[in-house]
Protein backbone atom coordinates (compact mmCIF):
# COMPACT_ATOMS: atom_id res chain seq x y z
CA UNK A 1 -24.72 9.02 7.65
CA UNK A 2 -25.61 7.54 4.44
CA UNK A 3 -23.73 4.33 5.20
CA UNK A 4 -25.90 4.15 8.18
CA UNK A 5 -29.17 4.48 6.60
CA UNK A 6 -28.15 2.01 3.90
CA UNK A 7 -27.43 -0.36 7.29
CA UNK A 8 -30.57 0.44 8.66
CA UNK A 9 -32.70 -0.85 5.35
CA UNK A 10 -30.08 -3.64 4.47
CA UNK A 11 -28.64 -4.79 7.75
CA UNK A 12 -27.01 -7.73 6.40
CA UNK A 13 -25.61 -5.92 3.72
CA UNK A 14 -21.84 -6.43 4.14
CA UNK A 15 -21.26 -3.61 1.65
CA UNK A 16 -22.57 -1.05 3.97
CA UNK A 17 -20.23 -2.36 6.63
CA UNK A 18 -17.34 -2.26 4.64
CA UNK A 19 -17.72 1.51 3.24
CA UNK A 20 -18.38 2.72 6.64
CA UNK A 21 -15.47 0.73 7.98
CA UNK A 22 -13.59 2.84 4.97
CA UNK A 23 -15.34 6.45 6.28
CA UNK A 24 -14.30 5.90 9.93
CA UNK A 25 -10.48 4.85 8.57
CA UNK A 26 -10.07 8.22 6.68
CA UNK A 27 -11.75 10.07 9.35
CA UNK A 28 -9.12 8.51 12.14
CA UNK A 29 -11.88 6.22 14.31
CA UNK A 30 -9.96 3.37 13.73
CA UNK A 31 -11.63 1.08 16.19
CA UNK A 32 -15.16 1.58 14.62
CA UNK A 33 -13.45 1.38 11.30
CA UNK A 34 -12.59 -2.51 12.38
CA UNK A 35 -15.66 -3.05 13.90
CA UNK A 36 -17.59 -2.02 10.72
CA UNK A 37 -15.08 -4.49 8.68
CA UNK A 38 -15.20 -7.01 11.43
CA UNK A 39 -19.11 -7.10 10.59
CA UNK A 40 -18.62 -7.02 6.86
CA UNK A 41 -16.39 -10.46 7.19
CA UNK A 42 -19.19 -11.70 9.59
CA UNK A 43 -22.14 -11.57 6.62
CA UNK A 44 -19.77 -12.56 3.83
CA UNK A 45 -16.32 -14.14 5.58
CA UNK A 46 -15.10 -14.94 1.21
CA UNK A 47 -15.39 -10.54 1.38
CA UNK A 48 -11.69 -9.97 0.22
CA UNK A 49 -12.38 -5.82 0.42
CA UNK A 50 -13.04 -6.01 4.11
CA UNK A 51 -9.98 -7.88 4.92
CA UNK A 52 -8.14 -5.60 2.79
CA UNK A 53 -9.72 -2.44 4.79
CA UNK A 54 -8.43 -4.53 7.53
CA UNK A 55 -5.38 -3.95 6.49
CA UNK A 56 -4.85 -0.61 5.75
CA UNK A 57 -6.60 0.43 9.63
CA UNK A 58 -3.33 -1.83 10.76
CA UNK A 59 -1.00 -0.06 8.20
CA UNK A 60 -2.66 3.57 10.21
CA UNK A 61 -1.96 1.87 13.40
CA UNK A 62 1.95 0.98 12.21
CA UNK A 63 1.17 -2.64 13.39
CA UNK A 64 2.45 -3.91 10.29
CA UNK A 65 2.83 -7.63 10.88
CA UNK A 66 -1.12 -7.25 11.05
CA UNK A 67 -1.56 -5.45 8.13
CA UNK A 68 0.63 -7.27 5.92
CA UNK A 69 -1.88 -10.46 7.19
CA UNK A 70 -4.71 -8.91 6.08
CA UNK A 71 -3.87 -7.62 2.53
CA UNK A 72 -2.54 -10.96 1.84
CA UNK A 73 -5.57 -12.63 3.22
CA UNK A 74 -7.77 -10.46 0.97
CA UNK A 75 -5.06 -11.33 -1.32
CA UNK A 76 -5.89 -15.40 -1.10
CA UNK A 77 -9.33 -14.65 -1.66
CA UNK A 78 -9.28 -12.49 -4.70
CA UNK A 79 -6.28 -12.91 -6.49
CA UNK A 80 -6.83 -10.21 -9.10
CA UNK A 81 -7.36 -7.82 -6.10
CA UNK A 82 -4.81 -4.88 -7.39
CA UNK A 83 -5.39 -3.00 -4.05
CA UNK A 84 -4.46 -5.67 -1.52
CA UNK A 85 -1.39 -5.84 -3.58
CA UNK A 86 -0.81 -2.54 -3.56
CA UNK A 87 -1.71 -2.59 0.20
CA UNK A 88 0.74 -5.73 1.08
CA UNK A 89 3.49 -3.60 -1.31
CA UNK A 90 2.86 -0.10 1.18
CA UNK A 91 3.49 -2.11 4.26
CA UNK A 92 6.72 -4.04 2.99
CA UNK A 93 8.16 -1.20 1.86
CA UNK A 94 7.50 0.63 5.57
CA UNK A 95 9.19 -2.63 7.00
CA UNK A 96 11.78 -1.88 4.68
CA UNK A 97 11.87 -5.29 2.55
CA UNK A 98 12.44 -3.94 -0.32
CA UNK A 99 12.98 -6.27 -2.83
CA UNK A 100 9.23 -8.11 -1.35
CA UNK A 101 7.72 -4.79 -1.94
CA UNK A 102 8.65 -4.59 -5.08
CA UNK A 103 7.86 -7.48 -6.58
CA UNK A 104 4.19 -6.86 -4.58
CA UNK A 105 4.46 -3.37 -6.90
CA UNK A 106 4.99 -5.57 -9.96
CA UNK A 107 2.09 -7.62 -9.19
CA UNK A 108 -0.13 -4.62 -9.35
CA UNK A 109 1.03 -2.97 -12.05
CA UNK A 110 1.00 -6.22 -14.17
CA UNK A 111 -2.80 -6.26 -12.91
CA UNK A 112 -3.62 -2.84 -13.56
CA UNK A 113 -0.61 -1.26 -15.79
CA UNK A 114 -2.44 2.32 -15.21
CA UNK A 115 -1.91 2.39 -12.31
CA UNK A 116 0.07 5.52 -11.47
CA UNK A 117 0.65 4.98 -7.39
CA UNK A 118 2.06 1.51 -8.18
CA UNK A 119 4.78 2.44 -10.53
CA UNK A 120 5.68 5.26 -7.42
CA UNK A 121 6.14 2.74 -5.33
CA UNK A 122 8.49 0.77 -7.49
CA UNK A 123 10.54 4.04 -8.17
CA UNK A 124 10.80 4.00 -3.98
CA UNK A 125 11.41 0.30 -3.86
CA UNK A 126 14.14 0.19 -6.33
CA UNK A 127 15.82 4.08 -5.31
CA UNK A 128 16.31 1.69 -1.90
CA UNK A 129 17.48 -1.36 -3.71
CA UNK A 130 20.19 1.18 -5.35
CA UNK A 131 19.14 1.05 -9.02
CA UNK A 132 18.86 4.22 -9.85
CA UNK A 133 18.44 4.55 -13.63
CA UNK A 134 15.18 1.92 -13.54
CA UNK A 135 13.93 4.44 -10.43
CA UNK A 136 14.21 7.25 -12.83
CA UNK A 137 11.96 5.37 -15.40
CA UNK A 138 9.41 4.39 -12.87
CA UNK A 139 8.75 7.64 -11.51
CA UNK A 140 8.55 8.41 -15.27
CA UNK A 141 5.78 6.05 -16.18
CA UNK A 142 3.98 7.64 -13.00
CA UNK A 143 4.04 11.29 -13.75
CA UNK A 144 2.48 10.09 -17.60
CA UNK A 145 -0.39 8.55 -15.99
CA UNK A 146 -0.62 11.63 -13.54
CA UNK A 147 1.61 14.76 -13.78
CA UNK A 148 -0.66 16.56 -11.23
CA UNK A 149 1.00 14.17 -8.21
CA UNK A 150 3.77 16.02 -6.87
CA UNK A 151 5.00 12.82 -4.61
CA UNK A 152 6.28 11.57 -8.41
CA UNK A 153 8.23 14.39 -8.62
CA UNK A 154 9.66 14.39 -4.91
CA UNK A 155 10.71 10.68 -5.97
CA UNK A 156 12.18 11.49 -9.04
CA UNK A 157 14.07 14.79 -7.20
CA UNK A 158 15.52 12.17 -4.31
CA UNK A 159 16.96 9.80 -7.30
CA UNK A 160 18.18 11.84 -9.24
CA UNK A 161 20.02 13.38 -6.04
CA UNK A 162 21.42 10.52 -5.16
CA UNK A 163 23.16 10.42 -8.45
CA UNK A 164 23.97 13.73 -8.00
CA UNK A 165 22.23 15.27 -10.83
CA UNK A 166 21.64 18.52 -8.94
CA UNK A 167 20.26 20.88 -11.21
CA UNK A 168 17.76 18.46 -12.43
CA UNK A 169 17.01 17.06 -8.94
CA UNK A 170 16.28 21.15 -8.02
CA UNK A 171 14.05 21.44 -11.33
CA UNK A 172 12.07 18.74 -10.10
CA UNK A 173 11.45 19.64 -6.72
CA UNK A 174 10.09 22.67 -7.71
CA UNK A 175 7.54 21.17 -9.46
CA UNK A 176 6.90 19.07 -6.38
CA UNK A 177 6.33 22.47 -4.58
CA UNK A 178 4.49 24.12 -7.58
CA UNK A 179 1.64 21.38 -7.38
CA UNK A 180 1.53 21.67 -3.37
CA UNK A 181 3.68 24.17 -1.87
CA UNK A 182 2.26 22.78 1.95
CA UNK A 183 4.78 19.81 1.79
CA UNK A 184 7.83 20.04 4.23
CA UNK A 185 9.47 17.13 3.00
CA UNK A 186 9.95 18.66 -0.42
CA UNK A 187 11.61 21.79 0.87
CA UNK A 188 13.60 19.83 3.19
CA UNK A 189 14.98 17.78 0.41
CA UNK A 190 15.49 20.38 -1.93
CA UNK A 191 17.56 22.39 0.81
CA UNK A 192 19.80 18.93 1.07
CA UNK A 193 19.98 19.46 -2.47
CA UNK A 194 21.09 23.04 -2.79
CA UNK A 195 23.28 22.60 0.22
CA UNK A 196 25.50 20.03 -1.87
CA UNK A 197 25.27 22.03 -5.15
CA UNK A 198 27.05 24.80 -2.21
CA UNK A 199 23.79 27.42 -2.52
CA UNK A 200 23.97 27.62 0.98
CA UNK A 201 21.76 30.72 1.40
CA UNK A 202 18.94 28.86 -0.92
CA UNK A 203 19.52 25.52 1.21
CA UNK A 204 19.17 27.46 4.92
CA UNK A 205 15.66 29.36 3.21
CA UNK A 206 14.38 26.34 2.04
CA UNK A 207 15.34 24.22 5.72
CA UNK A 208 13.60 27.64 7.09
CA UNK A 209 10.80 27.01 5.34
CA UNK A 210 10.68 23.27 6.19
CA UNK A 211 10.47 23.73 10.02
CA UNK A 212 7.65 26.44 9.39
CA UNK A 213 5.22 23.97 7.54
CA UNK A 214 6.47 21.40 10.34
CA UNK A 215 7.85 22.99 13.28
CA UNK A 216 8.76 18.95 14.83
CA UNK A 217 10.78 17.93 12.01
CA UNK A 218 13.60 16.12 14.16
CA UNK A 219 15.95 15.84 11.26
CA UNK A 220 15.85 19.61 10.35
């Protein structure tokens, strides 16, 4: 609502376009949402924030060739645009090229080196890319610029299962599940975990669990 009354006394004020195109994303209309940016780029076509919304309503929409467009498009118009790089990195990584998605993660966080989602991402990037020890130390500069996020913990549990540090990985996805205990994904990979430390009864309560936060998990 206010987005449209700011349209209705400034309506060629791309600004109002592009934070409605940004409401209608998060609230799912994604069709309005790239109507409202469409307008946006039609009053100011330099407006790198509405090519980067762009972007992300593609990313929703899993059409990621178009996304990755857009967020690089934003990207040629602002080059110190942190977002669009952290944007272009999201959608690389869920096109898994991982090494391209990392280096977009380095790009951010040499823009903006508090930024907590973009040193995630590189603990993701490089967990995939096998190197394990410099995934550990990501996730560790993330949870110092937020320990409230429990995804930094989830990606610091999965690492450190995959080099079979068990009883550390477990430690950690509790954590996960003391921040947000709503996540399936974390009890799901902390039964994988317990099931090859051989607590089978913890593994099959945790799976349990799992399937009754998300009932259509296919892999459970």
């Amino acid at each position: 609502i206010a987005f449209e009354r700011a349209i209705q006394r400034a309506p060629s004020f791309p600004d109002a376009y592009e934070g409605k195109g940004s409401a209608l994303a998060q609230l799912g209309r994604y069709a309005e949402a790239l109507a409202a940016y469409e307008r946006a780029i039609e009053l100011d076509p330099q407006y790198a924030q509405a090519y980067n919304g762009k972007g992300v309503v593609f990313y929703y929409l899993k059409h990621y060739e178009d996304a990755l467009s857009f967020h690089e498009q934003a990207i040629r118009l602002d080059p110190s645009y942190s977002d669009a790089y952290l944007g272009k990195a999201t959608v690389l990584y869920d096109m898994k090229r991982f090494a391209d998605a990392l280096a977009a993660y380095d790009e951010v966080v040499q823009r903006d080196p508090a930024c907590a989602l973009a040193h995630d991402g590189r603990g993701w990037a490089l967990r995939q890319l096998l190197r394990y020890q410099e995934s550990l130390e990501a996730y560790k500069q993330a949870i110092q610029l937020d320990n409230t996020n429990p995804s930094f913990y989830n990606g610091t549990g999965r690492t450190l299962f995959r080099l079979e540090r068990y009883d550390e990985a477990l430690r950690t996805f509790a954590r996960a599940i003391q921040l947000d205990p709503n996540i399936a994904l974390v009890y799901e990979y902390r039964a994988d975990t317990y099931y090859h430390a051989k607590h089978y009864e913890e593994a099959l309560t945790d799976y349990t669990h799992a399937l009754t936060l998300n009932p259509n998990a296919a892999s459970l």
